[in-house]
Protein backbone atom coordinates (compact mmCIF):
# COMPACT_ATOMS: atom_id res chain seq x y z
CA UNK A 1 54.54 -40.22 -48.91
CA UNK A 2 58.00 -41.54 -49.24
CA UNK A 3 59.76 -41.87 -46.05
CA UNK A 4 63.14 -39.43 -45.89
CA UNK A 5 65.99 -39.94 -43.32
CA UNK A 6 67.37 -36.67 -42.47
CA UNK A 7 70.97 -36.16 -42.87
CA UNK A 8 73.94 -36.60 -40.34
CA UNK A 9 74.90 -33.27 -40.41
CA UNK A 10 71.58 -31.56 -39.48
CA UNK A 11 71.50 -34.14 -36.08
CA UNK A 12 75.04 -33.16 -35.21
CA UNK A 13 74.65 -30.82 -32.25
CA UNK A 14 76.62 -27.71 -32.91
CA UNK A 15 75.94 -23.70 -32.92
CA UNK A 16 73.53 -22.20 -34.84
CA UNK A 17 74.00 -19.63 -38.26
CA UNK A 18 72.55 -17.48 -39.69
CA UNK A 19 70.57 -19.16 -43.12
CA UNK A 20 69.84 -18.18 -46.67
CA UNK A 21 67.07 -16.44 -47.06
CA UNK A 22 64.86 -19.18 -48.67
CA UNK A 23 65.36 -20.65 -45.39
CA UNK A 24 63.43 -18.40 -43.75
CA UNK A 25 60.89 -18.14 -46.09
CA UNK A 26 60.38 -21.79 -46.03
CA UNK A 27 60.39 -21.37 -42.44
CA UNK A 28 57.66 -19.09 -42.04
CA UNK A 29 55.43 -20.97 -44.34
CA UNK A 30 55.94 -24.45 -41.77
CA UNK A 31 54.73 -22.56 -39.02
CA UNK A 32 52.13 -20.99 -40.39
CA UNK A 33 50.99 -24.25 -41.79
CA UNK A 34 51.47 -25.49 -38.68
CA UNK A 35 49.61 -23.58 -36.44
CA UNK A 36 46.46 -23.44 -39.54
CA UNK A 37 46.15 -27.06 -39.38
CA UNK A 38 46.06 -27.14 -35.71
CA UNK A 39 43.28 -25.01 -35.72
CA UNK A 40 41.31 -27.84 -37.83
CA UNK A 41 42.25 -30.46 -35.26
CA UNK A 42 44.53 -32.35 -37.14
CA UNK A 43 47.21 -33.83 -34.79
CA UNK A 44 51.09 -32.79 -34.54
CA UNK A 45 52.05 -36.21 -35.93
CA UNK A 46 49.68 -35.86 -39.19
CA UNK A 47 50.92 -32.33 -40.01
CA UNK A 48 54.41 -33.50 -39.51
CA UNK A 49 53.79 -36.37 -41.88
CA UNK A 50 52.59 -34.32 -45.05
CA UNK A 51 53.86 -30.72 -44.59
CA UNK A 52 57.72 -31.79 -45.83
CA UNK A 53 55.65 -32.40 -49.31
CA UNK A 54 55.27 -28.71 -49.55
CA UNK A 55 58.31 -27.00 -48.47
CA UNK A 56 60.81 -25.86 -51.11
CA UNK A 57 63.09 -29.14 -51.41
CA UNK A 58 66.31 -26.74 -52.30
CA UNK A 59 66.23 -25.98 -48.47
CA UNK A 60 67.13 -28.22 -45.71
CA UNK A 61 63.90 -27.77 -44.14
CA UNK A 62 62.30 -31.30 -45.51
CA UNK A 63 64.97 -32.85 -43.86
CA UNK A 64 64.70 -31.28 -40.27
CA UNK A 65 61.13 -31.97 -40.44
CA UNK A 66 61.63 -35.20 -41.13
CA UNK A 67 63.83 -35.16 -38.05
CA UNK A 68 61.11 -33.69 -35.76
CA UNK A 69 58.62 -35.97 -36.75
CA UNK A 70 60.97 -38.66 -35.91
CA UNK A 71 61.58 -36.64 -32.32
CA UNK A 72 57.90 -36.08 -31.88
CA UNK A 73 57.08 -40.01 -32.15
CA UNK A 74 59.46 -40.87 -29.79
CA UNK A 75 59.29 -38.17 -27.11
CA UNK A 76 55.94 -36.16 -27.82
CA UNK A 77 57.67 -32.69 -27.85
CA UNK A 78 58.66 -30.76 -30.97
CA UNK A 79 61.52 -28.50 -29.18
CA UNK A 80 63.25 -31.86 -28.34
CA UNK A 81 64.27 -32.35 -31.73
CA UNK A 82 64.60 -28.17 -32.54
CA UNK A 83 67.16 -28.70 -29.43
CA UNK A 84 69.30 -31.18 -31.29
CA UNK A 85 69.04 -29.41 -34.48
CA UNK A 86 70.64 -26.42 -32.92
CA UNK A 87 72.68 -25.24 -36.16
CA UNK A 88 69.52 -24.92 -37.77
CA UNK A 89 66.83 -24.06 -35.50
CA UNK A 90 67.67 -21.34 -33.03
CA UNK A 91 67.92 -21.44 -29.16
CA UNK A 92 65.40 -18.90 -29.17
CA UNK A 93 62.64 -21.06 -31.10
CA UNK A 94 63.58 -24.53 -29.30
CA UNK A 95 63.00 -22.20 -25.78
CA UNK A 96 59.53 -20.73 -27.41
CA UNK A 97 58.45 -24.32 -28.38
CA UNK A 98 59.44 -25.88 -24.98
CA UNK A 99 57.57 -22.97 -23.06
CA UNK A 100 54.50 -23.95 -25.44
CA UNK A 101 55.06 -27.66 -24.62
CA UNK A 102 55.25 -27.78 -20.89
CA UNK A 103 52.41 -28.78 -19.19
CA UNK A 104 52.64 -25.88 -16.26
CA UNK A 105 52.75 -23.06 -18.94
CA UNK A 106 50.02 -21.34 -19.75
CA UNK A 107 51.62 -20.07 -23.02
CA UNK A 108 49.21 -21.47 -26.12
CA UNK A 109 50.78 -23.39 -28.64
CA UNK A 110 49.07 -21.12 -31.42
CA UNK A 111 51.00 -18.06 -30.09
CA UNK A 112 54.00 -19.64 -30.24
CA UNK A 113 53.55 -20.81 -33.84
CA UNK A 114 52.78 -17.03 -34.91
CA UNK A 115 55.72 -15.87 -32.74
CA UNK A 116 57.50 -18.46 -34.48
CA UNK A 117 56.18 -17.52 -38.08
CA UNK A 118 56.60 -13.43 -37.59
CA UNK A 119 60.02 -13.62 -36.34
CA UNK A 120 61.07 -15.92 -39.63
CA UNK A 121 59.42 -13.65 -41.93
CA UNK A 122 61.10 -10.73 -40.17
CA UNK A 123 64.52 -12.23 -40.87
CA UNK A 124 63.73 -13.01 -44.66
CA UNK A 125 63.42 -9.72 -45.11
CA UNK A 126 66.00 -6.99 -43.66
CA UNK A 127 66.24 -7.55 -40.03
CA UNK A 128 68.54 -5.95 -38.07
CA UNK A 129 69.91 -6.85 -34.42
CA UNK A 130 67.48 -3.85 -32.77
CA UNK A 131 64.70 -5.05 -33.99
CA UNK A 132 65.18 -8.95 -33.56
CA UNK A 133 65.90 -8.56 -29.44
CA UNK A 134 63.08 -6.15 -29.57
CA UNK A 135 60.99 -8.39 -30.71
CA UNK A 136 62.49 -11.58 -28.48
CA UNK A 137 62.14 -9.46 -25.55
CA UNK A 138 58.90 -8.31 -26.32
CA UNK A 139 57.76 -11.82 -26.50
CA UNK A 140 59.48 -12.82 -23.63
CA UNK A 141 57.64 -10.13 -21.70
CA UNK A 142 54.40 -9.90 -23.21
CA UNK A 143 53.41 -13.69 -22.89
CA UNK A 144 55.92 -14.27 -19.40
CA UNK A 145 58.02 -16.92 -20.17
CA UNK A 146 60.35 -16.38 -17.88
CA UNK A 147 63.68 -13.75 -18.42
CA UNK A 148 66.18 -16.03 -16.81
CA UNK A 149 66.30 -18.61 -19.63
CA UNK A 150 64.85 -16.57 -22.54
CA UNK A 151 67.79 -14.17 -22.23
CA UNK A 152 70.14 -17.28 -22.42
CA UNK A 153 67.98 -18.44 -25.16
CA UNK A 154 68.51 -15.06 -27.42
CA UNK A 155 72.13 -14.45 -26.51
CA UNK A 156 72.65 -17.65 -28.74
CA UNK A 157 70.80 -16.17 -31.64
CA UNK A 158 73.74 -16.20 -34.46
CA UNK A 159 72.12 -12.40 -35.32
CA UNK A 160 74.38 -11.17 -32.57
CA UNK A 161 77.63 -10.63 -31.84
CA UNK A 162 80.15 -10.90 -29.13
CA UNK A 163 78.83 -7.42 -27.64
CA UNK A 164 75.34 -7.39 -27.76
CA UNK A 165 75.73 -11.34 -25.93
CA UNK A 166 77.51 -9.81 -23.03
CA UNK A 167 74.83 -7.09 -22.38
CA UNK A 168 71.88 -9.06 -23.02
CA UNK A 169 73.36 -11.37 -20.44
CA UNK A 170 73.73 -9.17 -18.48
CA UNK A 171 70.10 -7.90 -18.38
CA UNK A 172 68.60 -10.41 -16.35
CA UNK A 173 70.55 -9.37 -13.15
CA UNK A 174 69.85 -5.57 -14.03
CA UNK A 175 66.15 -5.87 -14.93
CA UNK A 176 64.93 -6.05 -11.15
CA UNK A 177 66.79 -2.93 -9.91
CA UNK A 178 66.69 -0.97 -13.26
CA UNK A 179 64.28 0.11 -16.10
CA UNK A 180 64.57 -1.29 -19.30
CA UNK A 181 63.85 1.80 -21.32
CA UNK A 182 67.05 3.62 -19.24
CA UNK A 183 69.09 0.88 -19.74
CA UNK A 184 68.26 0.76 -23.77
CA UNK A 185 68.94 4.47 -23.60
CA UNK A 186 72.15 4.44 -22.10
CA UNK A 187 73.47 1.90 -24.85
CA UNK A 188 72.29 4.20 -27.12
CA UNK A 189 73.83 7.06 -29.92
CA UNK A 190 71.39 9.56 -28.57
CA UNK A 191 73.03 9.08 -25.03
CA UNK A 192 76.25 9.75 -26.20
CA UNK A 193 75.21 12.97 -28.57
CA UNK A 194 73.59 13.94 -24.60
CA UNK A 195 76.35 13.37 -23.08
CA UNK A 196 78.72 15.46 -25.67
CA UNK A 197 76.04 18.42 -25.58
CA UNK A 198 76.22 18.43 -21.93
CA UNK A 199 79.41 18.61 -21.14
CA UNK A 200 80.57 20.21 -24.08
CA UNK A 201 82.67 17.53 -24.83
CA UNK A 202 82.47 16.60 -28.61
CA UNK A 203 85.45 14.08 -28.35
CA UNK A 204 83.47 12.11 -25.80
CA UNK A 205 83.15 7.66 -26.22
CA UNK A 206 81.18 5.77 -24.19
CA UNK A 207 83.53 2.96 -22.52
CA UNK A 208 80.82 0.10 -23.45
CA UNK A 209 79.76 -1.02 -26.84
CA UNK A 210 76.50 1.25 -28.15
CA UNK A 211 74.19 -1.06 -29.26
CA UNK A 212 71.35 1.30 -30.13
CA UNK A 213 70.68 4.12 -32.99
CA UNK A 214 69.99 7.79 -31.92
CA UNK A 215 65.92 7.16 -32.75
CA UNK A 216 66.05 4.54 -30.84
CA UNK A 217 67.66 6.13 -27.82
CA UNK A 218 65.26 8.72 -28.12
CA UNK A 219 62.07 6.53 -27.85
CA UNK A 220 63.48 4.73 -24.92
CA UNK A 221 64.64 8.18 -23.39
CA UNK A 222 60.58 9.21 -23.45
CA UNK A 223 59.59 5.78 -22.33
CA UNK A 224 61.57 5.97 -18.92
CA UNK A 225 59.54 5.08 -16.40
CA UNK A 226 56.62 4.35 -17.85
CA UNK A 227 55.21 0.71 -19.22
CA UNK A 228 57.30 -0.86 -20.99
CA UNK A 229 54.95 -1.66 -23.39
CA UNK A 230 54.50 1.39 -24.80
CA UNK A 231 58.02 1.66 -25.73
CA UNK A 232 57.81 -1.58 -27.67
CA UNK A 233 54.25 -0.04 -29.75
CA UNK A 234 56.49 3.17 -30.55
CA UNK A 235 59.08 1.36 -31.91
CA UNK A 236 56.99 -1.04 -33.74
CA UNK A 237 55.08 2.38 -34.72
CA UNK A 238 58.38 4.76 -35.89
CA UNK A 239 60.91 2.35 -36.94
CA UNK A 240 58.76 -0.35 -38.14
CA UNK A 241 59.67 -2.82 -36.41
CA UNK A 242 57.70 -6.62 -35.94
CA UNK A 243 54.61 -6.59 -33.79
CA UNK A 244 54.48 -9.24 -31.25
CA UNK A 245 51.46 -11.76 -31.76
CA UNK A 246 48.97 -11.39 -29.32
CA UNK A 247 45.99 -13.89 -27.93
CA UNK A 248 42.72 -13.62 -29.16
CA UNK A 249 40.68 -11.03 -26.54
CA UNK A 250 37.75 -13.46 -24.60
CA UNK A 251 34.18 -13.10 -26.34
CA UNK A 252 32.04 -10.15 -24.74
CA UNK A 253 29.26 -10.17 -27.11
CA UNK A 254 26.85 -13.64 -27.40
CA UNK A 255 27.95 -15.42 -30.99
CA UNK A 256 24.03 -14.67 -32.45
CA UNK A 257 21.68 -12.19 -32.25
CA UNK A 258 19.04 -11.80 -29.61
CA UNK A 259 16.30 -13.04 -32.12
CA UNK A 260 18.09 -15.29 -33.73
CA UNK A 261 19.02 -17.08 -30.55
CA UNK A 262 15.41 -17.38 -29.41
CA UNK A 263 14.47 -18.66 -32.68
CA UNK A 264 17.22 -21.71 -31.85
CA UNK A 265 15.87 -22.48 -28.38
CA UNK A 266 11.80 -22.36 -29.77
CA UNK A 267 13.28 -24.63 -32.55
CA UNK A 268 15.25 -26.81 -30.07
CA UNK A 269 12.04 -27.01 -27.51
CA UNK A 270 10.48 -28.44 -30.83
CA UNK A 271 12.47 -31.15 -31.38
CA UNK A 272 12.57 -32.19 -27.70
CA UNK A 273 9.11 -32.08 -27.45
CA UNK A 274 8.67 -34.45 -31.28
CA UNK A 275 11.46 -36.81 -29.42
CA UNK A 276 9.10 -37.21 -26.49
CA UNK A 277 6.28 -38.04 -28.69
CA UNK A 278 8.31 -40.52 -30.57
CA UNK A 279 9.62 -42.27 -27.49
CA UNK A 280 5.32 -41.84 -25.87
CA UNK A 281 6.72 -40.10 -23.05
CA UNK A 282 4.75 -36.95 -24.05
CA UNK A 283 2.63 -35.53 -21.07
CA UNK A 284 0.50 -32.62 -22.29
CA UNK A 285 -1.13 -32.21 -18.94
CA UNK A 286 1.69 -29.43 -17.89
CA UNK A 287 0.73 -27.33 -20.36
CA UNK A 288 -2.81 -26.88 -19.54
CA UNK A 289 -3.82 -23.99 -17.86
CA UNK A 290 -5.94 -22.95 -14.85
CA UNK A 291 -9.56 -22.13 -15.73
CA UNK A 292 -10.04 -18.68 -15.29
CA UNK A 293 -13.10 -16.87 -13.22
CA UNK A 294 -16.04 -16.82 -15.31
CA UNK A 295 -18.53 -15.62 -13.16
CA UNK A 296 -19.70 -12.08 -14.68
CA UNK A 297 -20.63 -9.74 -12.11
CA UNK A 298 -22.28 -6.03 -12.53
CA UNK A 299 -20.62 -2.68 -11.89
CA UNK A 300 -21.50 -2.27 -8.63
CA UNK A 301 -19.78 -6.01 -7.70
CA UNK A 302 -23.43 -8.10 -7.21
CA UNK A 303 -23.53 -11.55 -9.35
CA UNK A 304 -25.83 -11.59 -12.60
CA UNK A 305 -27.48 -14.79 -11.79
């Protein structure tokens, strides 16, 4: 593989923007890759080192892999070099990676790959602003990576504006004394259609920026107070929006049958017992058994000799 050198302008720290579509697509497909080839225990450096082969070379992707590879052979980390590519990665997948990365987190490296992968795809296609915090926050929750600096991390997401920054900033000091389904329904068009009804008002406008349509208010409006998590499956249910990846559940049932698991420890007791031959370490006294009572005796319990 020839050796590429990325170019100055993807290393120059600066803030991120929104990218072409192919982008994304590429995008997807490195992760996804990524997280495959993992999985057959190839290392970080090898799939760095032939993936850039197979992304679309109209994209600037082959050239910020090149870049990470470089970051991941001097440093170890992948979110290093996603940091200093910040017009190109987002804040939100550099804080995803990192969370994977550190040693204390329990957050598996596979997740974050499929977080990763489903939240490109979802942007190659028609995403909108509700349903890319939905799913950041989801993730954020779901997996616990901590809201004080993944909030920071999604403010910076180019996908939002000037308003939507200020509230979701906000949300971390509002989270611990309010619920998050009230507070999505209060930024919402079905609050304000309440609020008109109500007080028979019609001319009525919120003083803050609505964020939020009127199905969406409504959801959140029937999801106050309960698990939050529930409000996130009937979104992802009614409005289609991206499902959060989820770890594999632990293994309840054995990985063979009952018979054909005693068939592999008869067939195992086999072959220990042919090694011990082989070796002349075979003792065949231990499985001799007891001599049982001959002695015949008549009904009535007197001996026949």
């Amino acid at each position: 593989m020839s050796e590429r050198f990325p170019h100055p302008s993807l290393v120059k720290p600066m803030p991120s923007s929104l990218l072409d579509r192919e982008e994304y697509i590429e995008q997807a497909y490195f992760f996804r890759c990524f997280r495959e080839r993992i999985d057959d225990n190839l290392s970080s450096q090898e799939v760095l080192a032939n993936i850039g082969e197979e992304i679309l070379a109209t994209t600037k992707l082959p050239m910020a892999i090149d870049f990470l590879r470089a970051e991941m052979l001097q440093k170890g980390r992948i979110s290093d070099g996603m940091l200093r590519l910040s017009h190109y990665f987002t804040s939100f997948q550099a804080f995803v990676m990192s969370r994977a990365e550190d040693e204390e987190s329990r957050f598996d490296a596979r997740i974050a790959f499929q977080v990763l992968e489903q939240e490109a795809e979802y942007q190659s296609g028609e995403p909108t602003p509700q349903g890319l915090f939905m799913f950041q926050f989801e993730c954020i929750s779901r997996n616990r990576l901590g809201y004080d600096r993944g909030l920071k991390a999604i403010a910076d997401v180019p996908m939002f504006n000037e308003d939507w920054k200020t509230w979701i900033r906000r949300l971390n000091g509002l989270l611990g004394s309010q619920d998050f389904a009230e507070l999505l329904y209060r930024r919402s068009e079905h609050h304000v259609a309440e609020v008109r009804r109500r007080t028979h008002r019609p001319e009525y406008e919120a003083s803050y920026p609505i964020l939020f349509d009127v199905q969406e208010g409504r959801i959140a409006r029937a999801n106050i107070g309960k698990d939050p998590l529930y409000m996130f499956a009937a979104l992802q249910r009614q409005l289609g929006y991206p499902k959060v990846p989820r770890p594999a559940p632990p293994r309840t049932k054995p990985l063979f049958e009952p018979a054909i698991d005693i068939r592999f420890q008869q067939l195992e007791s086999r072959v220990q017992l042919l090694e011990a031959e082989q070796k002349g370490g075979l003792d065949l006294t231990k499985y001799y058994k007891e001599p049982a009572d001959f002695q015949s005796k008549t009904e009535d319990g007197s001996d026949l000799s």
